[in-house]
Protein backbone atom coordinates (compact mmCIF):
# COMPACT_ATOMS: atom_id res chain seq x y z
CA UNK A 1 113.16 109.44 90.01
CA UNK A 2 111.82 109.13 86.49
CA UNK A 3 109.76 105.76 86.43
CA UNK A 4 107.89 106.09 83.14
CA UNK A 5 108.44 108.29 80.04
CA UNK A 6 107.22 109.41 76.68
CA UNK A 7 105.54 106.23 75.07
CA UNK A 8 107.40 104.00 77.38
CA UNK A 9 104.53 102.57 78.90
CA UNK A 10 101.33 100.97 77.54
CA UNK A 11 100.00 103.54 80.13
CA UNK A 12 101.30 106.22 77.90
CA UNK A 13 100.16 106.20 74.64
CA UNK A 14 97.25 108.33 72.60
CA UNK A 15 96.53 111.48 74.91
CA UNK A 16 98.91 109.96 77.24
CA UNK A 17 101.80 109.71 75.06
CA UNK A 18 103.91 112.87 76.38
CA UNK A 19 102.99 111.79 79.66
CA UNK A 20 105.67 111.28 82.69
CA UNK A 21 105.85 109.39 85.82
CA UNK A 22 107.79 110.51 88.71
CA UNK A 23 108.09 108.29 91.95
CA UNK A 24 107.87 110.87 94.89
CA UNK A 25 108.40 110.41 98.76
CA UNK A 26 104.52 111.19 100.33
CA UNK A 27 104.05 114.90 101.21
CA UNK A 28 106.83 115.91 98.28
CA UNK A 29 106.09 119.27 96.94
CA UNK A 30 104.91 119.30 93.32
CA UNK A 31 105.66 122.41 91.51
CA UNK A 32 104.42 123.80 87.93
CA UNK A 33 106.77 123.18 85.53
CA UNK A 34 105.94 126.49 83.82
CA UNK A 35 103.48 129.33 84.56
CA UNK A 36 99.87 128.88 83.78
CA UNK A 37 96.55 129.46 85.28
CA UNK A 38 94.27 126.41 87.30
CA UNK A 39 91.56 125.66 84.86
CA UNK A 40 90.73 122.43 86.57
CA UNK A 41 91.22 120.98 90.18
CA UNK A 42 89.83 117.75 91.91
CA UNK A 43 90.91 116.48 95.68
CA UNK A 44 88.33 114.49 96.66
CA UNK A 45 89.70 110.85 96.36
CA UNK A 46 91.28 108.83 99.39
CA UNK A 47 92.82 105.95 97.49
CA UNK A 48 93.39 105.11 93.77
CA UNK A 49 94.75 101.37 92.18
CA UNK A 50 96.84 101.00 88.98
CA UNK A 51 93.73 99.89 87.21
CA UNK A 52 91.51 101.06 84.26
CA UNK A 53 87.99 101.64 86.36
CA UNK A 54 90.34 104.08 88.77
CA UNK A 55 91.69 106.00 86.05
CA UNK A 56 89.09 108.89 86.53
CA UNK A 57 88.97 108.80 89.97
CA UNK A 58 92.80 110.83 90.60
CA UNK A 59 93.23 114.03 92.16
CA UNK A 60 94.74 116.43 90.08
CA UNK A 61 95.05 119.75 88.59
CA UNK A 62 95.07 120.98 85.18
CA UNK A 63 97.02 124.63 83.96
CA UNK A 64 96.54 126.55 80.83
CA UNK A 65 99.78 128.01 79.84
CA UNK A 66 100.10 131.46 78.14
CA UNK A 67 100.87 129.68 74.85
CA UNK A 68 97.58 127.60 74.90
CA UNK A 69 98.97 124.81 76.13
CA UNK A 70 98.32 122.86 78.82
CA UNK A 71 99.81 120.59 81.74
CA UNK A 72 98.19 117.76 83.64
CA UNK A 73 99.46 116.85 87.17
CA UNK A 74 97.45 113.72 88.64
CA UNK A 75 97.89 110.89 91.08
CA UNK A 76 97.83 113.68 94.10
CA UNK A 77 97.33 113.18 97.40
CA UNK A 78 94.27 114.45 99.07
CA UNK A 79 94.37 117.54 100.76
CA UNK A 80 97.44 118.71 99.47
């Protein structure tokens, strides 16, 4: 389920803005959206908060599409 969308969120604006929130059972696969190669990976946090000081502290990965684009997934578990 779609919780947050494109600038619908004060969460989502600047970098952020084409940014989308999914709510997800625990242990849901995540898939790529589209093709790309892993050009950044971290999965070394245990916990996280909805607040600013735990911002850089999500597990996540980072693609580079074909086109020079890229795709951000965060807010993963760890270990998966």
């Amino acid at each position: 389920m779609l919780v947050q969308g494109v600038d619908g969120a004060s969460t989502h604006r600047d970098e952020l803005s084409y940014a989308y929130d999914w709510a997800l059972a625990v242990g849901t696969p995540v898939l790529a959206a589209r093709a790309g190669v892993v050009v950044e990976a971290c999965d070394v946090f245990r916990a996280g908060a909805p607040k600013p000081e735990y911002r850089p502290l999500a597990n996540h990965v980072v693609l580079r599409h074909a086109d020079g684009l890229y795709s951000r997934y965060f807010h993963l578990k760890q270990g998966s």
